[in-house]
PDB file of N, CA and C in Angstrom:
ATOM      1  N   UNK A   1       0.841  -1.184   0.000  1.00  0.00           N
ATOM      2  CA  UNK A   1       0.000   0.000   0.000  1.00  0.00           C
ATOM      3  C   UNK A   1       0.877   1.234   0.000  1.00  0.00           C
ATOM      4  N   UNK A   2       0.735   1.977  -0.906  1.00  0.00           N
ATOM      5  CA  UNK A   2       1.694   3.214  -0.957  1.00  0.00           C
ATOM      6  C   UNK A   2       0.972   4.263   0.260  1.00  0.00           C
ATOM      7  N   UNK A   3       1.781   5.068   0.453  1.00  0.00           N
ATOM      8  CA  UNK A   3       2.139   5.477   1.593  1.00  0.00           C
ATOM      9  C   UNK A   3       1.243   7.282   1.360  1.00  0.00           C
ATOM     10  N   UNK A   4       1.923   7.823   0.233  1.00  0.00           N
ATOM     11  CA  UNK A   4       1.637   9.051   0.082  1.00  0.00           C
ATOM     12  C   UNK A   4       1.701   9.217  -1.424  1.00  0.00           C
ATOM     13  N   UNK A   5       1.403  10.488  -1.928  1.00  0.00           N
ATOM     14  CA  UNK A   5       1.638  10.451  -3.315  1.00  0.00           C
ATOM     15  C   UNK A   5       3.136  11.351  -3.426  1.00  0.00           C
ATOM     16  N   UNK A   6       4.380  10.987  -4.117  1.00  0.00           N
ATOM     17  CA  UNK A   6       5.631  11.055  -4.545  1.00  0.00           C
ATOM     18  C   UNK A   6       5.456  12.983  -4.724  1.00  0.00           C
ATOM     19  N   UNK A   7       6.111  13.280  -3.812  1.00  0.00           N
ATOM     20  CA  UNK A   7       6.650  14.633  -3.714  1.00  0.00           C
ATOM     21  C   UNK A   7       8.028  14.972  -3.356  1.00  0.00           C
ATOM     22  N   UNK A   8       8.575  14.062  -3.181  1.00  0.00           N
ATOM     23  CA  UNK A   8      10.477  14.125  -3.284  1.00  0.00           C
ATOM     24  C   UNK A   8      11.053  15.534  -3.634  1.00  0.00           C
ATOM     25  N   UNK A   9      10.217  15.544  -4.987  1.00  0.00           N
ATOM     26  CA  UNK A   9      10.916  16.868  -5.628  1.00  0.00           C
ATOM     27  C   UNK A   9      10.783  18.115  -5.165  1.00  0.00           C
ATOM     28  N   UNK A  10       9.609  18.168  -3.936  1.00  0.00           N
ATOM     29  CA  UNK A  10       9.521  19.441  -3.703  1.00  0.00           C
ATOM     30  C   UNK A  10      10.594  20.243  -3.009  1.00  0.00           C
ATOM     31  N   UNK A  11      11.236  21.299  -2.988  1.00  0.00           N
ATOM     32  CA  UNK A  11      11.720  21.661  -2.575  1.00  0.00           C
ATOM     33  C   UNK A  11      11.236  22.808  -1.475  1.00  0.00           C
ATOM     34  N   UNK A  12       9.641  23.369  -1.959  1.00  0.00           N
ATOM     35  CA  UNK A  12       8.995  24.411  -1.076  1.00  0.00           C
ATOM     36  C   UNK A  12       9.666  25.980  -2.075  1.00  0.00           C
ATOM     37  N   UNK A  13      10.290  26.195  -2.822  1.00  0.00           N
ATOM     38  CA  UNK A  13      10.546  27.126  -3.647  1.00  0.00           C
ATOM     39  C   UNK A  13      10.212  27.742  -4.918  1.00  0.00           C
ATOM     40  N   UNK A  14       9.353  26.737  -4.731  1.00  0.00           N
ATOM     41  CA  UNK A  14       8.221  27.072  -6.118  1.00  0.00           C
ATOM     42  C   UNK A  14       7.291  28.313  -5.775  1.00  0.00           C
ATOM     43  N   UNK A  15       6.695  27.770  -4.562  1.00  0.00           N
ATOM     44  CA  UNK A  15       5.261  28.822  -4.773  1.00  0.00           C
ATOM     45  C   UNK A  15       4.353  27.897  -4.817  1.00  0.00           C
ATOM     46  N   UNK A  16       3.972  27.592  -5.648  1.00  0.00           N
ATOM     47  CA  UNK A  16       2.651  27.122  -6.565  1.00  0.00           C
ATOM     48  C   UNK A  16       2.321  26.594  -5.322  1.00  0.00           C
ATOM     49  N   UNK A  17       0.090  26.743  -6.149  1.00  0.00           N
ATOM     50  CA  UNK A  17      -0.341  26.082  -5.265  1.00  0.00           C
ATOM     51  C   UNK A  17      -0.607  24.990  -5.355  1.00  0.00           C
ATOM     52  N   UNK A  18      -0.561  24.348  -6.545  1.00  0.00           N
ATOM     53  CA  UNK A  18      -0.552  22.711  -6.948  1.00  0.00           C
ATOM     54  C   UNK A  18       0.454  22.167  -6.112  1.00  0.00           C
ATOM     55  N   UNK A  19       1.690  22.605  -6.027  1.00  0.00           N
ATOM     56  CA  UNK A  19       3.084  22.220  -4.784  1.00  0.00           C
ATOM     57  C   UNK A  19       2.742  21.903  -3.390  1.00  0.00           C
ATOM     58  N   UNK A  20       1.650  22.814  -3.083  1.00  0.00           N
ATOM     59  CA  UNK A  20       1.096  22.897  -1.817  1.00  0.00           C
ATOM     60  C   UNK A  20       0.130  22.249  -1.627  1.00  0.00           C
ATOM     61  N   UNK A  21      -0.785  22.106  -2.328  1.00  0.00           N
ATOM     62  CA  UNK A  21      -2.060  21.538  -2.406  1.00  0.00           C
ATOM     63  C   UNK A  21      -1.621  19.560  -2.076  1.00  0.00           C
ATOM     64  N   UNK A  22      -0.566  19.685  -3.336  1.00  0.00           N
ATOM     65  CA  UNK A  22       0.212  17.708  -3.304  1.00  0.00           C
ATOM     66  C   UNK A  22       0.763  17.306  -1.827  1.00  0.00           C
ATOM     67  N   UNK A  23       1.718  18.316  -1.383  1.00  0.00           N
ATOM     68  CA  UNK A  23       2.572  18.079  -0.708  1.00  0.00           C
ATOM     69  C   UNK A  23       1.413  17.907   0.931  1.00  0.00           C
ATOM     70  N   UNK A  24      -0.072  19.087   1.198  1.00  0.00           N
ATOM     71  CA  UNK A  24      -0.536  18.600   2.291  1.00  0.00           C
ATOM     72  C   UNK A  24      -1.247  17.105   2.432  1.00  0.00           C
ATOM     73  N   UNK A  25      -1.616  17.580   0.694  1.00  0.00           N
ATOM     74  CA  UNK A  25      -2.629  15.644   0.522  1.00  0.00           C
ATOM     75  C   UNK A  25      -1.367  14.275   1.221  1.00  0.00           C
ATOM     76  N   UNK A  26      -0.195  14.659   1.068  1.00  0.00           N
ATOM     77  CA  UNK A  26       0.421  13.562   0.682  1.00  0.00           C
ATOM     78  C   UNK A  26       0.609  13.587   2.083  1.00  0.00           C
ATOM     79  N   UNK A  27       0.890  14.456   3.224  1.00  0.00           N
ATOM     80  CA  UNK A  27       1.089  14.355   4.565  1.00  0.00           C
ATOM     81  C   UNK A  27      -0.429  13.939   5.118  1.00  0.00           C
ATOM     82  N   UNK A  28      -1.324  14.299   4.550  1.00  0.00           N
ATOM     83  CA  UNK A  28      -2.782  13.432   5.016  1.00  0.00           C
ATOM     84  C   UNK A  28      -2.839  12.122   4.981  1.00  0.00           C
ATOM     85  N   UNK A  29      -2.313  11.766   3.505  1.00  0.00           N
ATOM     86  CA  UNK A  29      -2.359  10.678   2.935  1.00  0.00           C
ATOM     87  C   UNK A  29      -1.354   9.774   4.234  1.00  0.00           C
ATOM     88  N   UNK A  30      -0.406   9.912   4.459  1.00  0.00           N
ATOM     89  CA  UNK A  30       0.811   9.623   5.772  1.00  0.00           C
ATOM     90  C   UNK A  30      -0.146   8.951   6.676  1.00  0.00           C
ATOM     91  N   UNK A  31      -0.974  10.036   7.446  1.00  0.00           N
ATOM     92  CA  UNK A  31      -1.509  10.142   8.506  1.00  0.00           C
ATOM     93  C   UNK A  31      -3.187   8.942   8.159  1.00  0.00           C
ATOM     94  N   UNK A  32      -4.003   8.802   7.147  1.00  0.00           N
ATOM     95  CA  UNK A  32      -4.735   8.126   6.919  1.00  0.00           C
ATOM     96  C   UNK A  32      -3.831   6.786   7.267  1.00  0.00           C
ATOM     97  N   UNK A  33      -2.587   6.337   6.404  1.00  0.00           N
ATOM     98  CA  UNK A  33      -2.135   4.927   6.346  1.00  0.00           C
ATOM     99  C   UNK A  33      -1.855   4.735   8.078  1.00  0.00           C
ATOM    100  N   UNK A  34      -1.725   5.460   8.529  1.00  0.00           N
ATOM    101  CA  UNK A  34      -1.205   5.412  10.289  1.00  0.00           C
ATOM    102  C   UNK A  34      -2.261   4.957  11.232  1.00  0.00           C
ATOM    103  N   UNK A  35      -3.509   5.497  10.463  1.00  0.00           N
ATOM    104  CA  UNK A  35      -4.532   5.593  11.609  1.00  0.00           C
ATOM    105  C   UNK A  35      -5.429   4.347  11.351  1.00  0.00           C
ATOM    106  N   UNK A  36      -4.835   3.968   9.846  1.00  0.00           N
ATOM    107  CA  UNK A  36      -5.765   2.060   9.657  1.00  0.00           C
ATOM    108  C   UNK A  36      -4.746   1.275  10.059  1.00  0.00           C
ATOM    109  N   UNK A  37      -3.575   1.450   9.849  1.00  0.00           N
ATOM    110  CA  UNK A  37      -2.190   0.483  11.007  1.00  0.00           C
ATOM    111  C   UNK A  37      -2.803   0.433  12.284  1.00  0.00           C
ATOM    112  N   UNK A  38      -2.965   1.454  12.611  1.00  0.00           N
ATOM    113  CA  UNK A  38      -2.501   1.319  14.306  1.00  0.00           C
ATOM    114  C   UNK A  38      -4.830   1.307  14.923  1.00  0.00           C
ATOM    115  N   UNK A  39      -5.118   1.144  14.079  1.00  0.00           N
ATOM    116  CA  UNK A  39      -6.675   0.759  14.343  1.00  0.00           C
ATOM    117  C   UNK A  39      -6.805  -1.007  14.327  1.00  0.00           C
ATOM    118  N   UNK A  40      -5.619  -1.268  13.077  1.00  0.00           N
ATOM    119  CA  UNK A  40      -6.045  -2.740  12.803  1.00  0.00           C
ATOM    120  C   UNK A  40      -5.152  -3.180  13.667  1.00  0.00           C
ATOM    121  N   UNK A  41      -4.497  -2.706  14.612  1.00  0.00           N
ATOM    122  CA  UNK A  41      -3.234  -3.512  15.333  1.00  0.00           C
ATOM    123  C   UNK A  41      -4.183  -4.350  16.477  1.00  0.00           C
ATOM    124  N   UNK A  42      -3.458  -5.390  17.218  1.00  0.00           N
ATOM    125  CA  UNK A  42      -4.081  -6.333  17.706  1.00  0.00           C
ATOM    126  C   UNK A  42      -4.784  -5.924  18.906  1.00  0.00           C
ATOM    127  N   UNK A  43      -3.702  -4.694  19.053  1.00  0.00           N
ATOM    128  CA  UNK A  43      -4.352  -4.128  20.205  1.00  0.00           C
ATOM    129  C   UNK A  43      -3.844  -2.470  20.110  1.00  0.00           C
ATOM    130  N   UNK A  44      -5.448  -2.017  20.136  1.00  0.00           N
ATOM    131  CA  UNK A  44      -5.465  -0.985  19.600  1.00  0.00           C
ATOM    132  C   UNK A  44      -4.581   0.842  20.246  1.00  0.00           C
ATOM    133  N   UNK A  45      -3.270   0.799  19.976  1.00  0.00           N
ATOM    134  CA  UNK A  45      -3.332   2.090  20.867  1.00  0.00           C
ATOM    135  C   UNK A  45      -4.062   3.430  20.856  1.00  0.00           C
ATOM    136  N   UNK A  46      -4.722   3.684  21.711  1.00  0.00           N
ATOM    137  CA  UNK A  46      -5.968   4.558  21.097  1.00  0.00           C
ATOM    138  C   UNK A  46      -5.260   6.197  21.653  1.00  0.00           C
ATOM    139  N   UNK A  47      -4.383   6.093  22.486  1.00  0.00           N
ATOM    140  CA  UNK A  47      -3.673   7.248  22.430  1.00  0.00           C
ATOM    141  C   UNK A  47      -2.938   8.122  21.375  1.00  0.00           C
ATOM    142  N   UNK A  48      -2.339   6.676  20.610  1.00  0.00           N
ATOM    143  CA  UNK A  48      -1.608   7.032  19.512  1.00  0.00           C
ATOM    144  C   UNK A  48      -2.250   7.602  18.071  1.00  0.00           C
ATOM    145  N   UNK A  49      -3.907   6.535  17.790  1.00  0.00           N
ATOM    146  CA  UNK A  49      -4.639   7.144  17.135  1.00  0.00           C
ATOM    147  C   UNK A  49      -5.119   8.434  17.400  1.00  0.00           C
ATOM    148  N   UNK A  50      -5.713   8.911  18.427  1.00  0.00           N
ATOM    149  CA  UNK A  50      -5.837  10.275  19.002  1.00  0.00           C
ATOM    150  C   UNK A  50      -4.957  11.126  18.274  1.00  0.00           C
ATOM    151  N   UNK A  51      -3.367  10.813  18.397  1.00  0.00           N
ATOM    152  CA  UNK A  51      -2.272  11.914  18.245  1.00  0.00           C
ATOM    153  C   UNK A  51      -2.499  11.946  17.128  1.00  0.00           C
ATOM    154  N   UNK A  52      -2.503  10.519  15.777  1.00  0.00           N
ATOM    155  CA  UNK A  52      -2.304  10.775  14.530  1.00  0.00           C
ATOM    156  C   UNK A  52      -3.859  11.407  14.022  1.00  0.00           C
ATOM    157  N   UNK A  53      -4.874  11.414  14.452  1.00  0.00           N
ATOM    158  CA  UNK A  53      -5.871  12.431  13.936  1.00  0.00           C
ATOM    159  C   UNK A  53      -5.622  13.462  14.385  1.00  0.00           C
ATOM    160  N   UNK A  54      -5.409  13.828  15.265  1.00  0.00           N
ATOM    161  CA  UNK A  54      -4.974  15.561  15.448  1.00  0.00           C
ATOM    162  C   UNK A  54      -3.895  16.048  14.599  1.00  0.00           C
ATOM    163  N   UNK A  55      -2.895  15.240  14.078  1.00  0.00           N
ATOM    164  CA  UNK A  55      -2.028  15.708  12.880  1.00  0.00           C
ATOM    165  C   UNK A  55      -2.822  15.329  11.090  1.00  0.00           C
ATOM    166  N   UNK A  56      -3.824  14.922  11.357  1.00  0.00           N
ATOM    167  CA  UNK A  56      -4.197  14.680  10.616  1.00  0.00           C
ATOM    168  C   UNK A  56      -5.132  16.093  10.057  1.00  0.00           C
ATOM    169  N   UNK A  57      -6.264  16.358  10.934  1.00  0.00           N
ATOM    170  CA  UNK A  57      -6.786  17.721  11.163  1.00  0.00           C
ATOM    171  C   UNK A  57      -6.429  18.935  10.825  1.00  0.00           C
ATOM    172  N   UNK A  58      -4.731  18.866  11.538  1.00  0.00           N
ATOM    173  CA  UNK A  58      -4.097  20.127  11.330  1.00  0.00           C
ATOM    174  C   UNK A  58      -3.806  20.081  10.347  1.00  0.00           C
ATOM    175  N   UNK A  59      -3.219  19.055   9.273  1.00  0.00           N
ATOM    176  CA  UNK A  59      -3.000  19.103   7.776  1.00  0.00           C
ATOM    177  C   UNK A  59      -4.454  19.723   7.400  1.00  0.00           C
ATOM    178  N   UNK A  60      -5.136  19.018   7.451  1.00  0.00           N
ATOM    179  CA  UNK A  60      -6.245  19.306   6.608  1.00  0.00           C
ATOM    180  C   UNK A  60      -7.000  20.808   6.926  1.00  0.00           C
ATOM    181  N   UNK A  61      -6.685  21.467   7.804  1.00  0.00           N
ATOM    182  CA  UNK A  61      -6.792  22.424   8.068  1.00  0.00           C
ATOM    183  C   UNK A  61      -5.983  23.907   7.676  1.00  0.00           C
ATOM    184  N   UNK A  62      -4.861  22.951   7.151  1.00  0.00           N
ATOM    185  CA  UNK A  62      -3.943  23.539   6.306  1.00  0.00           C
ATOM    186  C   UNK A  62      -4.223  23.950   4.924  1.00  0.00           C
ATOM    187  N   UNK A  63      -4.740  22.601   4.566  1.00  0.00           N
ATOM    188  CA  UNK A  63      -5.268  22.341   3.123  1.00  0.00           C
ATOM    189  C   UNK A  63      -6.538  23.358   3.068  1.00  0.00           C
ATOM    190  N   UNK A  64      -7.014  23.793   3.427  1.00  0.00           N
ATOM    191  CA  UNK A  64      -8.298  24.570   3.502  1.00  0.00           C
ATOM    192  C   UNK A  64      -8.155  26.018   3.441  1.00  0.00           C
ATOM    193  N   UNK A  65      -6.853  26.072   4.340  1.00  0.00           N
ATOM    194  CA  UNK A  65      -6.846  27.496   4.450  1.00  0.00           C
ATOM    195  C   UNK A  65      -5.947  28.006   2.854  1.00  0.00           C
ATOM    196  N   UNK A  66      -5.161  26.963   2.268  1.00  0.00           N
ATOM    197  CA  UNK A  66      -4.594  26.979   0.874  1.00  0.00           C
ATOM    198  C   UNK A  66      -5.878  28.097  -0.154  1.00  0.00           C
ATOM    199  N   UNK A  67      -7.246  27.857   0.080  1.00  0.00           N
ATOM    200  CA  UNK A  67      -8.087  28.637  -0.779  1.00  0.00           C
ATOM    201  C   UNK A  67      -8.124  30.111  -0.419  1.00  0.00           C
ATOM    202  N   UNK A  68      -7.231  30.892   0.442  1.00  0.00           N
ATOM    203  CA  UNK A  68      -7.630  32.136   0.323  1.00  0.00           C
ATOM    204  C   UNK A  68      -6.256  32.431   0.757  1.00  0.00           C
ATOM    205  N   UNK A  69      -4.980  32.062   0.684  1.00  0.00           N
ATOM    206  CA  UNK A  69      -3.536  32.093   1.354  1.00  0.00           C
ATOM    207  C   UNK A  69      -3.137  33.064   0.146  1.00  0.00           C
ATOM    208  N   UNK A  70      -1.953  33.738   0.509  1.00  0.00           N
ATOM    209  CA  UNK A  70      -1.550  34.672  -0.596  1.00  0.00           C
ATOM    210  C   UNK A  70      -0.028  33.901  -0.748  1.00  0.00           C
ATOM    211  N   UNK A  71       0.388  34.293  -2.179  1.00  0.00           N
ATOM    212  CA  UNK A  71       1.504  33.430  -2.630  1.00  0.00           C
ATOM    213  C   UNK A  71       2.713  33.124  -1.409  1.00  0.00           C
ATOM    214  N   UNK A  72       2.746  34.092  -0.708  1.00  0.00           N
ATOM    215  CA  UNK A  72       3.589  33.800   0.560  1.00  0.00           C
ATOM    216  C   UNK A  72       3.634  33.042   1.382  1.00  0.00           C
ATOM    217  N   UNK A  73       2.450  32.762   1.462  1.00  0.00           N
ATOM    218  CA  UNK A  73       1.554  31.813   2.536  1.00  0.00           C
ATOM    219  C   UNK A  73       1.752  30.419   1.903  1.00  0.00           C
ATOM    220  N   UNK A  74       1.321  30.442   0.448  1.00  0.00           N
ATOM    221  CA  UNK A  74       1.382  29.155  -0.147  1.00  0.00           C
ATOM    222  C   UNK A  74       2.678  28.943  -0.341  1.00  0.00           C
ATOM    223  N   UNK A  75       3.706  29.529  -0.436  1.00  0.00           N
ATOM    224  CA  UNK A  75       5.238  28.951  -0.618  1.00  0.00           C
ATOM    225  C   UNK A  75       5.255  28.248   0.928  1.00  0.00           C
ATOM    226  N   UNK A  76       5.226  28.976   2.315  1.00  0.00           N
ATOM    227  CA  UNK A  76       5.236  28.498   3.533  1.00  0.00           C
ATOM    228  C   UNK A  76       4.546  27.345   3.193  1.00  0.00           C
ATOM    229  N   UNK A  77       3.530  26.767   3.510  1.00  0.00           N
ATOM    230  CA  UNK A  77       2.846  25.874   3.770  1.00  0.00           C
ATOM    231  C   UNK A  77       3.504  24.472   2.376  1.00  0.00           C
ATOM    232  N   UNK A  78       3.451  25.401   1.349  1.00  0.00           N
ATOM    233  CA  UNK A  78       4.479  23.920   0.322  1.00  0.00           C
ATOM    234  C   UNK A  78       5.635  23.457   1.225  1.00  0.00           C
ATOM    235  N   UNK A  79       6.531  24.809   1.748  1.00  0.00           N
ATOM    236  CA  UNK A  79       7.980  23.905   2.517  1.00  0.00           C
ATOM    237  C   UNK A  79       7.627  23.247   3.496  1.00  0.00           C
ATOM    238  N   UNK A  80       6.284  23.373   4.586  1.00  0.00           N
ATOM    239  CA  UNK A  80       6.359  23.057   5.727  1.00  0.00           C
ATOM    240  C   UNK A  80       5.692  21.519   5.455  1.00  0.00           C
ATOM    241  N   UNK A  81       4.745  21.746   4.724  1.00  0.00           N
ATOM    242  CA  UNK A  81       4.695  20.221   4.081  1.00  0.00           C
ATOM    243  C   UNK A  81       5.512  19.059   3.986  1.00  0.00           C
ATOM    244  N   UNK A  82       6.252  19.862   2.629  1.00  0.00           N
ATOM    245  CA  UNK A  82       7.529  19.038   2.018  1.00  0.00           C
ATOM    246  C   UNK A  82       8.281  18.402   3.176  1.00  0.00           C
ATOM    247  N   UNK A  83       8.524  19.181   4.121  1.00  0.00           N
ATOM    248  CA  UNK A  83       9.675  19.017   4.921  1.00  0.00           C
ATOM    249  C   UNK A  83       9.022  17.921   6.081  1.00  0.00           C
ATOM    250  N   UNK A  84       8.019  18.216   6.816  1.00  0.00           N
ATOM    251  CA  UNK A  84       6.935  17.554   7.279  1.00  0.00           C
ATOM    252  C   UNK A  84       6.726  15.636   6.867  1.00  0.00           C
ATOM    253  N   UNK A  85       6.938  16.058   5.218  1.00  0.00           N
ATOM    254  CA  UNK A  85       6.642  14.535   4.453  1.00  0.00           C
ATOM    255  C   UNK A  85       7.668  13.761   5.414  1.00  0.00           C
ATOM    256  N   UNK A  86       8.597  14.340   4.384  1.00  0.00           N
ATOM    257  CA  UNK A  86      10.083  13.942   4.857  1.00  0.00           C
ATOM    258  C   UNK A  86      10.215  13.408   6.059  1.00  0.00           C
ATOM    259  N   UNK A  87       9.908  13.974   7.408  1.00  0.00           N
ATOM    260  CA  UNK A  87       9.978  13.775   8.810  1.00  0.00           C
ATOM    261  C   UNK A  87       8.876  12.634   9.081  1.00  0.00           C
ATOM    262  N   UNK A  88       7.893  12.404   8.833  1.00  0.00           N
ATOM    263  CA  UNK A  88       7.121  11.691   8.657  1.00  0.00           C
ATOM    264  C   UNK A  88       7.425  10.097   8.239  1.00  0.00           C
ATOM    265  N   UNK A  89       8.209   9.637   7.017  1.00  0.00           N
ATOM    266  CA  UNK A  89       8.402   9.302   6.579  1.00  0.00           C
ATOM    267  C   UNK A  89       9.632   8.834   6.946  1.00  0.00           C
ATOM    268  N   UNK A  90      10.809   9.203   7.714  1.00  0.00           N
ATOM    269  CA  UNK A  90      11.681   9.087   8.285  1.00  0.00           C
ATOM    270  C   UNK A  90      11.574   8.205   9.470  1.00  0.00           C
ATOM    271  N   UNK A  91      10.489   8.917  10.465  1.00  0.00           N
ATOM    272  CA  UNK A  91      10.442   8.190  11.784  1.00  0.00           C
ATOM    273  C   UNK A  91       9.929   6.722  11.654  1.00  0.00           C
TER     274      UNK A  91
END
């Protein structure tokens, strides 16, 4: 099951909001695969699910605010993403 959708390339120096828009889906996307792991685990840590919907939220809360952000805003939120993936993906 893939994990997120492939944003490697971002660097957060673009701008764009397609950059931003990929890069929060793909940290959602993170946080969805986390929260059916650790639901289907044998025994459920429900603390841990807790944590990963509240990062889940805040992405998506991110993603929302992307519709009225000014290009500044949307470069921020592409790096914090990008970088975010990365960390994510790491641990």
């Amino acid at each position: 099951m893939s994990d997120a959708a492939d944003v490697s390339g971002l660097d957060g120096h673009g701008g764009e909001e397609a950059q931003a828009v990929d890069a929060v889906r793909a940290v959602v996307a993170w946080y969805n695969a986390r929260i059916l792991d650790a639901r289907r685990a044998s025994v459920p840590d429900e603390e841990r699910v807790e944590a990963l919907k509240a990062g889940r939220q805040a992405a998506l809360e991110d993603h929302q605010r992307l519709d009225t952000a000014d290009p500044q805003e949307t470069e921020r939120i592409a790096a914090l993403y990008a970088a975010r993936l990365k960390e994510l993906k790491e641990s």
